[in-house]
Protein backbone atom coordinates (compact mmCIF):
# COMPACT_ATOMS: atom_id res chain seq x y z
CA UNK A 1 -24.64 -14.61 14.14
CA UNK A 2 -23.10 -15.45 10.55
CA UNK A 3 -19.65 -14.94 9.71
CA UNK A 4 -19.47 -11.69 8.52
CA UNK A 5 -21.35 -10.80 11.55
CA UNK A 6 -19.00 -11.61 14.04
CA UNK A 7 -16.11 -10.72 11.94
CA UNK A 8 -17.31 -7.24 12.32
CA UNK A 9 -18.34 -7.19 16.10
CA UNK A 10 -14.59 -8.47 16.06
CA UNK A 11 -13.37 -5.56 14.09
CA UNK A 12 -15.87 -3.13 16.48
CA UNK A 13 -14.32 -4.85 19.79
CA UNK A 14 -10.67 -4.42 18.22
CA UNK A 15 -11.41 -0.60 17.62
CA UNK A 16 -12.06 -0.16 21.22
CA UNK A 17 -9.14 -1.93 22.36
CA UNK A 18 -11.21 -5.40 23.30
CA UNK A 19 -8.55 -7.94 21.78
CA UNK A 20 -9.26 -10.99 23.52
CA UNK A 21 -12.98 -10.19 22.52
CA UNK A 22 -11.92 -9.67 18.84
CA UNK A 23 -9.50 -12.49 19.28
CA UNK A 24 -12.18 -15.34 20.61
CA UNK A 25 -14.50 -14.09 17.87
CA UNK A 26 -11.70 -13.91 15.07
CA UNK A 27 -9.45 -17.31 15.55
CA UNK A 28 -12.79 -19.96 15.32
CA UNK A 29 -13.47 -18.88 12.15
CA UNK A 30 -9.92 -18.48 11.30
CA UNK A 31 -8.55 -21.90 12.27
CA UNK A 32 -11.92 -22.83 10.11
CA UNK A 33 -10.55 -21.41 7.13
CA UNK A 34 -12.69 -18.35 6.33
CA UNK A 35 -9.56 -15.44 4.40
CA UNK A 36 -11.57 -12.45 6.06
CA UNK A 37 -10.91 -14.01 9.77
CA UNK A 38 -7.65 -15.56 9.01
CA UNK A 39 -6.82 -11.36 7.56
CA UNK A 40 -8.35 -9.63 10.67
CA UNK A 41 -6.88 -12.19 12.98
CA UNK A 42 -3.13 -11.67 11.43
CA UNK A 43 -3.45 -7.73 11.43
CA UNK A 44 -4.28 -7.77 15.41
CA UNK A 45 -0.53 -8.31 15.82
CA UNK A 46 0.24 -5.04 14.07
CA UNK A 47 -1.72 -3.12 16.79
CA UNK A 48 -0.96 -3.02 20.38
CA UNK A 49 -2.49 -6.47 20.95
CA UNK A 50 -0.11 -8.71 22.28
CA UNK A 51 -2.46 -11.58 22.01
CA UNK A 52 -1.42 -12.55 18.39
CA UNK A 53 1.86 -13.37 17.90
CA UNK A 54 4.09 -12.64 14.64
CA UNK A 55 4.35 -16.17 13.85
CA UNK A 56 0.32 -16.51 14.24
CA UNK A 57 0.06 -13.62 12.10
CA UNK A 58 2.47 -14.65 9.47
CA UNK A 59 0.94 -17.63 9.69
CA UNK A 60 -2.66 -16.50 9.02
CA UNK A 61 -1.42 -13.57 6.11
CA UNK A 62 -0.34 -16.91 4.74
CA UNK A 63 -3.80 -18.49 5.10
CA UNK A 64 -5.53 -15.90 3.43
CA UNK A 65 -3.38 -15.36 0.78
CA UNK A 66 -3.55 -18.65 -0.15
CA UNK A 67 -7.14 -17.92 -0.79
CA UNK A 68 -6.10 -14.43 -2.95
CA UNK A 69 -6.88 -12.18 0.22
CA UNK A 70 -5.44 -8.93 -1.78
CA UNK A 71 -4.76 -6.95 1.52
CA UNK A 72 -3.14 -10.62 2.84
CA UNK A 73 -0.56 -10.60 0.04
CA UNK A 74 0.50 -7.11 0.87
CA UNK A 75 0.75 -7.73 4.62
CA UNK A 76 2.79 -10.87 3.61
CA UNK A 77 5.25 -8.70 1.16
CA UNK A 78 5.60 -6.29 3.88
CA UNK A 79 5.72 -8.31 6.72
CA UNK A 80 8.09 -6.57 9.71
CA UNK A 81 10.63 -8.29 11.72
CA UNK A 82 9.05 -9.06 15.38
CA UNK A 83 12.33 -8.23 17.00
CA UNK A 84 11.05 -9.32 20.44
CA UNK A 85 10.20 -12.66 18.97
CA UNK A 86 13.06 -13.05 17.28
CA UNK A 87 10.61 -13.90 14.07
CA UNK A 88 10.79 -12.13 10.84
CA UNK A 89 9.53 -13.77 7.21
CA UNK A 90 10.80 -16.43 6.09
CA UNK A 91 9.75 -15.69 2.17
CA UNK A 92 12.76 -14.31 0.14
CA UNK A 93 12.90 -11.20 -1.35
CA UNK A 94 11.47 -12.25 -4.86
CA UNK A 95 8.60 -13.87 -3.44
CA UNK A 96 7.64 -10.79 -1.41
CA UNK A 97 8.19 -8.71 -4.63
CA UNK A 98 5.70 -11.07 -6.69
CA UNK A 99 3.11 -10.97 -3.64
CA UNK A 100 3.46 -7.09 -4.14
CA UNK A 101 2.71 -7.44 -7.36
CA UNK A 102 -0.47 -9.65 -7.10
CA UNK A 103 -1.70 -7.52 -4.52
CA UNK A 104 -1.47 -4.29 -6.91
CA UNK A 105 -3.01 -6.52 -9.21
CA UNK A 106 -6.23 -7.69 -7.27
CA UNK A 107 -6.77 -3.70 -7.08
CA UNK A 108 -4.92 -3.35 -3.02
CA UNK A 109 -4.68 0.51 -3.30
CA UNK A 110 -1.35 0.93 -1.15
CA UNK A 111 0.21 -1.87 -2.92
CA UNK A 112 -0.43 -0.10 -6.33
CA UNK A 113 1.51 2.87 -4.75
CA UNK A 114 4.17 0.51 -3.54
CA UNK A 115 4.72 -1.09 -6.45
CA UNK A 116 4.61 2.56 -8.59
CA UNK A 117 7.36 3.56 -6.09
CA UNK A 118 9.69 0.47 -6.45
CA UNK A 119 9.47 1.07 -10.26
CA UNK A 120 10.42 4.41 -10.16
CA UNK A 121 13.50 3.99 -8.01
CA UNK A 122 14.57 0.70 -8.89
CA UNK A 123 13.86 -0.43 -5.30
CA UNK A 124 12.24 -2.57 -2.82
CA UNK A 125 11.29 -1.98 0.67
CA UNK A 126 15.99 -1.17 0.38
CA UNK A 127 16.01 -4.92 0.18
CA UNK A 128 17.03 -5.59 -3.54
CA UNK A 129 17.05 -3.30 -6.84
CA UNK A 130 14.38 -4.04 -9.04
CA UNK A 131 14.79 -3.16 -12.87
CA UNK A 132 13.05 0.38 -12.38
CA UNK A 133 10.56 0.92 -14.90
CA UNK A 134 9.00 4.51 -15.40
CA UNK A 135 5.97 4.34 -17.62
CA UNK A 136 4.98 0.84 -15.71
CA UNK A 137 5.36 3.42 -12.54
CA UNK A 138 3.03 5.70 -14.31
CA UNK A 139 0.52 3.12 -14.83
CA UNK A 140 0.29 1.60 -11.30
CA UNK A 141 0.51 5.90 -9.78
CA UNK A 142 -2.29 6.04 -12.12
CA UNK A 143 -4.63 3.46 -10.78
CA UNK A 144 -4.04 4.18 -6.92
CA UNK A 145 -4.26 8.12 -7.96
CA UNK A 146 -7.85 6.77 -9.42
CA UNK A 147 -8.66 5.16 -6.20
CA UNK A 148 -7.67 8.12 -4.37
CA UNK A 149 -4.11 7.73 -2.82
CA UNK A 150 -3.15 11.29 -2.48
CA UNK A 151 0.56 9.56 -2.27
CA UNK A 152 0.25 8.13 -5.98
CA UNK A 153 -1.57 11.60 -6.93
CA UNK A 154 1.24 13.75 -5.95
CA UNK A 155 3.89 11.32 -7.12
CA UNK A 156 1.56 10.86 -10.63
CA UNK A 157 1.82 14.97 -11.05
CA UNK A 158 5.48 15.18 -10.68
CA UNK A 159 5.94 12.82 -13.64
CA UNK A 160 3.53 14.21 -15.03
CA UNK A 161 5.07 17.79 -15.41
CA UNK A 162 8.55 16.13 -15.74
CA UNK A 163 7.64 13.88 -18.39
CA UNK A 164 9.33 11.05 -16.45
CA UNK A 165 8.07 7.57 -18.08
CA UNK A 166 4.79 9.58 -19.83
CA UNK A 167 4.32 12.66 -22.21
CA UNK A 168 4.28 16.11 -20.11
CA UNK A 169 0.11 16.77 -19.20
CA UNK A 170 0.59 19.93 -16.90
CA UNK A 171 -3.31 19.95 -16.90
CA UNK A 172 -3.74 16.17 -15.78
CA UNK A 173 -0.81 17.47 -12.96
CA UNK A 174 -2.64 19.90 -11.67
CA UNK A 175 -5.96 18.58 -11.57
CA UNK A 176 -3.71 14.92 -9.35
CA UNK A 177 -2.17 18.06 -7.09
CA UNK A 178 -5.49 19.56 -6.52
CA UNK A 179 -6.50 16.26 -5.43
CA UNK A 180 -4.05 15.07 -3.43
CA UNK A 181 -4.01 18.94 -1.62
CA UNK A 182 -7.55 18.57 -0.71
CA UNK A 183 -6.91 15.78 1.35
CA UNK A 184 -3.66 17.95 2.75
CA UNK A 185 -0.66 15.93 0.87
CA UNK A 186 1.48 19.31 2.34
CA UNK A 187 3.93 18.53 -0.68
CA UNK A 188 0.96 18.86 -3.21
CA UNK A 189 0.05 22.08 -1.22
CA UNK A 190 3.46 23.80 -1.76
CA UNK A 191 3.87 23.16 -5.20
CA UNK A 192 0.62 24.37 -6.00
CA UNK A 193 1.81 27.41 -4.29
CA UNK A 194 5.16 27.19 -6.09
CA UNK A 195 3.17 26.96 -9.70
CA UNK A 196 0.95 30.14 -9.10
CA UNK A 197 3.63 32.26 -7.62
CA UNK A 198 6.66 31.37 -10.49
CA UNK A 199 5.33 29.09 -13.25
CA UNK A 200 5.56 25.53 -13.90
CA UNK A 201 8.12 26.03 -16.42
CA UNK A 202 10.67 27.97 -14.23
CA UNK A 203 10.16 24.12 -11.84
CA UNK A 204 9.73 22.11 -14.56
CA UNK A 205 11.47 23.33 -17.37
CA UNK A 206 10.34 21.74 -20.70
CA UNK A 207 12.80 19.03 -22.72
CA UNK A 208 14.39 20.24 -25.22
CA UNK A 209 15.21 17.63 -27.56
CA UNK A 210 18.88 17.13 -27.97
């Protein structure tokens, strides 16, 4: 059996609740430095297997990462407190922010909404304010809207018809809030619904300039 064999009979045995099969598959290959076991092995402990600790986990997010895991660096900038541990990350605020950011980068989907969200509000994970940024927060809804984040979509259409950070595109909107509605975003839904019944200028009125 080859390594990305057993990774995936670990990843099968995990699915139906097998841990310490998924665990005595996962932490060989792990401890032998392969990122996709080191990954898998880390994101146990954010299921209900108790047989990874948050300090393994941590440990092995770190692993990966160092390797430029993409969904390792986002685990490791959002990294929850174990409160029953008593263990929580030890990386500061900044260095979460810039593993965010290289996540987004190597093309991780949620982090590309996360990081489109911290630029529009000036926010991270209610840590530390961030120079918000809109049309950078356009760019990054953009690319998770492309890879089909009905999050990023709906957020992406709002701007969109607000001209918030980009020039107003009502018909770019409303082909991201027919997207994000087909995979039932409920907010995209109801402002559909809002648009046909009153008009997308009596929601979003159009800037006048001053």
């Amino acid at each position: 059996m080859n390594e990305s064999e057993q990774i995936l009979n670990a990843k099968q045995a995990a699915a139906r609740s097998d841990f310490a099969t998924a665990v005595a598959l996962l932490r060989p290959l792990a401890e032998a430095g392969v990122a996709d076991a080191q990954f898998e092995l880390g994101h146990l402990a954010l299921t209900e297997c108790e047989l990874v600790t948050g300090r393994e986990a941590f440990a092995c997010f770190q692993a990966a990462a160092s390797q430029g895991h993409a969904a390792a660096m986002y685990h490791l900038a959002t990294f929850p407190a174990f409160v029953a541990e008593a263990f929580s990350s030890t990386l500061s605020t900044k260095t979460r922010w810039k593993l965010l950011i290289a996540s987004a980068e190597a093309c991780h989907v949620q982090a590309q909404y996360d990081v489109g969200v911290s630029l529009a509000t000036g926010s991270f994970k209610d840590e530390a304010d961030i120079t918000a940024d809109l049309p950078a927060a356009v760019g990054w809804y953009r690319k998770a809207a492309a890879a089909g984040n009905a999050y990023a979509q709906f957020n992406l259409a709002t701007m969109l018809l607000a001209a918030e950070g980009c020039n107003r595109d009502v018909r770019e909107a409303i082909r991201c809030l027919n997207a994000a509605a087909a995979q039932g975003h409920s907010g995209a839904v109801g402002l559909l619904d809002d648009i046909r019944e009153i008009g997308v200028e009596n929601i979003f009125p159009t800037r006048r300039p001053e």
